[in-house]
N, C-alpha and C. Protein backbone atom coordinates (compact mmCIF):
# COMPACT_ATOMS: atom_id res chain seq x y z
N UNK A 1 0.85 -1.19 0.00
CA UNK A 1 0.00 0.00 0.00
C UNK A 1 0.89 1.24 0.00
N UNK A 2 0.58 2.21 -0.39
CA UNK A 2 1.63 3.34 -1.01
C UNK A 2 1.19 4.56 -0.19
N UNK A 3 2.49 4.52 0.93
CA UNK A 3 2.52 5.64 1.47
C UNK A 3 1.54 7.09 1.30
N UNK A 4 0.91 7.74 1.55
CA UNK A 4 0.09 8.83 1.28
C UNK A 4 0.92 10.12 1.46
N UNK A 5 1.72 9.87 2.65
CA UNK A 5 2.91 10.82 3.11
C UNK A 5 3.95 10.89 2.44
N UNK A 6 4.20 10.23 1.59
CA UNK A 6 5.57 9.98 0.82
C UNK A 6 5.96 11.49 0.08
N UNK A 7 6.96 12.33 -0.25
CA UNK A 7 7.56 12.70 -0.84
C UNK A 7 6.73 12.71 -2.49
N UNK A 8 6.95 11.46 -3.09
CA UNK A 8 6.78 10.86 -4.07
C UNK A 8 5.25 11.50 -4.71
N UNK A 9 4.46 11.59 -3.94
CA UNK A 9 2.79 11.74 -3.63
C UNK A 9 2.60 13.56 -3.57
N UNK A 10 3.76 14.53 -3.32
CA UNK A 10 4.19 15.17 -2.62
C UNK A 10 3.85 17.04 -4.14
N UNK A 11 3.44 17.45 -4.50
CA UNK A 11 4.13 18.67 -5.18
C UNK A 11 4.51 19.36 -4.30
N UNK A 12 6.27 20.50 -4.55
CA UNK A 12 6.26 21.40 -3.50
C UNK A 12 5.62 22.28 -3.61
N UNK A 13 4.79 22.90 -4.85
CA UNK A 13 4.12 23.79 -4.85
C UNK A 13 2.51 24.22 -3.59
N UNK A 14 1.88 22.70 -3.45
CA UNK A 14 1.16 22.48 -2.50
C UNK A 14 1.69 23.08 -1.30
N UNK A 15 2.78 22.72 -0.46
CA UNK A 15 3.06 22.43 0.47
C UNK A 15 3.76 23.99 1.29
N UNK A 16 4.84 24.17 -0.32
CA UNK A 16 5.76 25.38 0.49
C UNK A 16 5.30 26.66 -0.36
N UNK A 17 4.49 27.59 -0.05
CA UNK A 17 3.85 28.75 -0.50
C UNK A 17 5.10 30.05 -0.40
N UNK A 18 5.30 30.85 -1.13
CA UNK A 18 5.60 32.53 -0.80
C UNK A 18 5.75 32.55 0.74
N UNK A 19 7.05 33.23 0.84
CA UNK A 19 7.10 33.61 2.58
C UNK A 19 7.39 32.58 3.78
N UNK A 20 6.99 31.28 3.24
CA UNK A 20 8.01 29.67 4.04
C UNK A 20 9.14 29.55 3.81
N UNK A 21 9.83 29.55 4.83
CA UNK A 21 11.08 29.08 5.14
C UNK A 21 11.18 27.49 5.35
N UNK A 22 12.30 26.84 4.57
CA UNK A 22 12.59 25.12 5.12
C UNK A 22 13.86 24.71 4.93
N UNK A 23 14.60 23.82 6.04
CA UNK A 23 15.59 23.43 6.09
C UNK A 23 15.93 22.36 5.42
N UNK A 24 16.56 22.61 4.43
CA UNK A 24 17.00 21.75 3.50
C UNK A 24 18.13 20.55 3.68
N UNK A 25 18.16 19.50 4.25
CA UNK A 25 19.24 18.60 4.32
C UNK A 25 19.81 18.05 3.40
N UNK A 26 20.96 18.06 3.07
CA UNK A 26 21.41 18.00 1.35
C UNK A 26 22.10 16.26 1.59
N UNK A 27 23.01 16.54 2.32
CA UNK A 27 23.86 15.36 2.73
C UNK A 27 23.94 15.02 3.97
N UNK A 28 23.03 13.62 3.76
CA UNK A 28 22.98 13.40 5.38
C UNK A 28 24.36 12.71 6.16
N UNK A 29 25.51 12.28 5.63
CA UNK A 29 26.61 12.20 5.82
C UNK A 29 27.71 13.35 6.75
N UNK A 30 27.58 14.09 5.74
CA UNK A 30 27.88 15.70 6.71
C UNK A 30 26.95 16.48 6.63
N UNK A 31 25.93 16.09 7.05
CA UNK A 31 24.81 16.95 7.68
C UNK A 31 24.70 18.49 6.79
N UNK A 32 25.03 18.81 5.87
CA UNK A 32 25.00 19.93 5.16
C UNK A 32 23.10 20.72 5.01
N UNK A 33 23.24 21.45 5.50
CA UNK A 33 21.65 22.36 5.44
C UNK A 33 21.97 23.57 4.90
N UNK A 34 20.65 23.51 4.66
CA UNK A 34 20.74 24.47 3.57
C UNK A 34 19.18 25.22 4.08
N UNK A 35 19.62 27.07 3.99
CA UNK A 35 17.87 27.19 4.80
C UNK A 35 17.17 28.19 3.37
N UNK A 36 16.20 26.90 2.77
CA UNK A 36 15.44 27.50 1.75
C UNK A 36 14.00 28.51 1.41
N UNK A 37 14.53 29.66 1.22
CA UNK A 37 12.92 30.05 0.81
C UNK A 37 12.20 30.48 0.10
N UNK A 38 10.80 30.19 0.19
CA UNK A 38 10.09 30.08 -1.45
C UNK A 38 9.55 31.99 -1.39
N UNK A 39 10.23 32.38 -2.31
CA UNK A 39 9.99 33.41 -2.36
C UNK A 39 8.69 33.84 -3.56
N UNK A 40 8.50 33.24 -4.81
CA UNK A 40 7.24 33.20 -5.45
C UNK A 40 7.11 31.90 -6.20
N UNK A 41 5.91 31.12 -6.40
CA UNK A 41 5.62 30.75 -7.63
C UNK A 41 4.86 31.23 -8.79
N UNK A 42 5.75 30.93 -9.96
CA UNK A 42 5.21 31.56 -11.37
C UNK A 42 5.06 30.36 -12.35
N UNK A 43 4.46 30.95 -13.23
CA UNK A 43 4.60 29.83 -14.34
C UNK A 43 5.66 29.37 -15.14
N UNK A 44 5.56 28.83 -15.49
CA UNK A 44 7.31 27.69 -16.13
C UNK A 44 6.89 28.33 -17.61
N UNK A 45 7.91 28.86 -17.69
CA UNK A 45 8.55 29.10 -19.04
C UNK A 45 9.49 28.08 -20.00
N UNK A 46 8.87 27.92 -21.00
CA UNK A 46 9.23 26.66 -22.33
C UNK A 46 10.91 27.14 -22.30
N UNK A 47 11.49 25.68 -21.70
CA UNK A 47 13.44 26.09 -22.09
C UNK A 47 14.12 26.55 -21.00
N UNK A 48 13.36 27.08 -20.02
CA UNK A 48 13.91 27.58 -18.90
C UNK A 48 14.37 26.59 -17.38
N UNK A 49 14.82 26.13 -17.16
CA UNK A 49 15.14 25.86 -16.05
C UNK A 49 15.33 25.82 -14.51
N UNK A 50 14.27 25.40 -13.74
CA UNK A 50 13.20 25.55 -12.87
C UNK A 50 14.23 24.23 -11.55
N UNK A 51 14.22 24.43 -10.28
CA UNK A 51 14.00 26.00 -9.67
C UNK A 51 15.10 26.57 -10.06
N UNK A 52 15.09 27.81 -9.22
CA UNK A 52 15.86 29.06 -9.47
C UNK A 52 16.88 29.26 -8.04
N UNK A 53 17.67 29.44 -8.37
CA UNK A 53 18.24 29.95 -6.87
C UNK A 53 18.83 31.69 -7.08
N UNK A 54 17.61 32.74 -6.19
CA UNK A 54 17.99 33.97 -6.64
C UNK A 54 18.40 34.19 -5.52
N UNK A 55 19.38 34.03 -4.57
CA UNK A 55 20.20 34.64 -3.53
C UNK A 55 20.92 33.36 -2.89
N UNK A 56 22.41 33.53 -3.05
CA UNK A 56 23.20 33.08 -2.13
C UNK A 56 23.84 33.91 -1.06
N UNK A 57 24.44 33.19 0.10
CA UNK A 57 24.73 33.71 1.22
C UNK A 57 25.87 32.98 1.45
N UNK A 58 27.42 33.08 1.26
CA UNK A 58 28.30 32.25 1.99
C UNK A 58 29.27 31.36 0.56
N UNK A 59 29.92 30.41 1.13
CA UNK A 59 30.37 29.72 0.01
C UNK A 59 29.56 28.15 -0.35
N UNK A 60 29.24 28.10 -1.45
CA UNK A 60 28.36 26.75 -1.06
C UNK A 60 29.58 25.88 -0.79
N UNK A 61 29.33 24.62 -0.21
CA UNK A 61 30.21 23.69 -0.06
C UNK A 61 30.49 22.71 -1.65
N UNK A 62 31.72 22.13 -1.69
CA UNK A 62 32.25 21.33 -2.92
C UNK A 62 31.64 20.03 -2.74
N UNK A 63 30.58 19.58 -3.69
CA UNK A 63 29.79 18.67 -3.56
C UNK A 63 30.80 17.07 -3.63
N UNK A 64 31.54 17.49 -4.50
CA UNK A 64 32.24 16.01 -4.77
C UNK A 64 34.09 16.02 -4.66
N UNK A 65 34.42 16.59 -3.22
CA UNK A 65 35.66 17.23 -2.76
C UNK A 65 36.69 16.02 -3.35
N UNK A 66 37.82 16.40 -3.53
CA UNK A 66 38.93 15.37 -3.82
C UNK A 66 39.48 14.68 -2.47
N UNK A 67 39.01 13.51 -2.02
CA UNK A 67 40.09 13.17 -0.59
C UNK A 67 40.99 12.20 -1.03
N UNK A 68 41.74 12.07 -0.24
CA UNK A 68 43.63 11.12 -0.26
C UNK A 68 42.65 10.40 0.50
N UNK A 69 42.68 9.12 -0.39
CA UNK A 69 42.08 7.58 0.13
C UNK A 69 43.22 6.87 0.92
N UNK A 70 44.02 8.14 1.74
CA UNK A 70 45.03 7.12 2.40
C UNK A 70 45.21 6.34 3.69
């Protein structure tokens, strides 16, 4: 039987409106958060590339860092 709560079941448009703030957990390994907010939804434009990120704050972190496997 298929979760109702799931993600999957889920649009964010429903959920996170204009003016919500949510903590984004990127990597649950090193715990990396990220604090997201929905500042408007608009309509999707043909070619464009959806979401948007219109403000950073800081350095993002290097998703796929080089480590010495030593």
């Amino acid at each position: 039987m298929p979760n109702e709560k799931s993600v999957r079941n889920s649009y964010i448009y429903k959920v996170f409106e204009p003016g919500k703030k949510m903590i984004f957990l990127f990597d649950y390994g090193d715990n990396w958060e990220f604090l997201v907010e929905c500042c408007d939804i608009i309509e999707a434009e043909t070619g464009k590339r959806y979401p948007k990120v219109t403000k950073e704050e800081g350095k993002a972190p290097e998703q796929y860092p080089d480590y010495d496997d030593e």
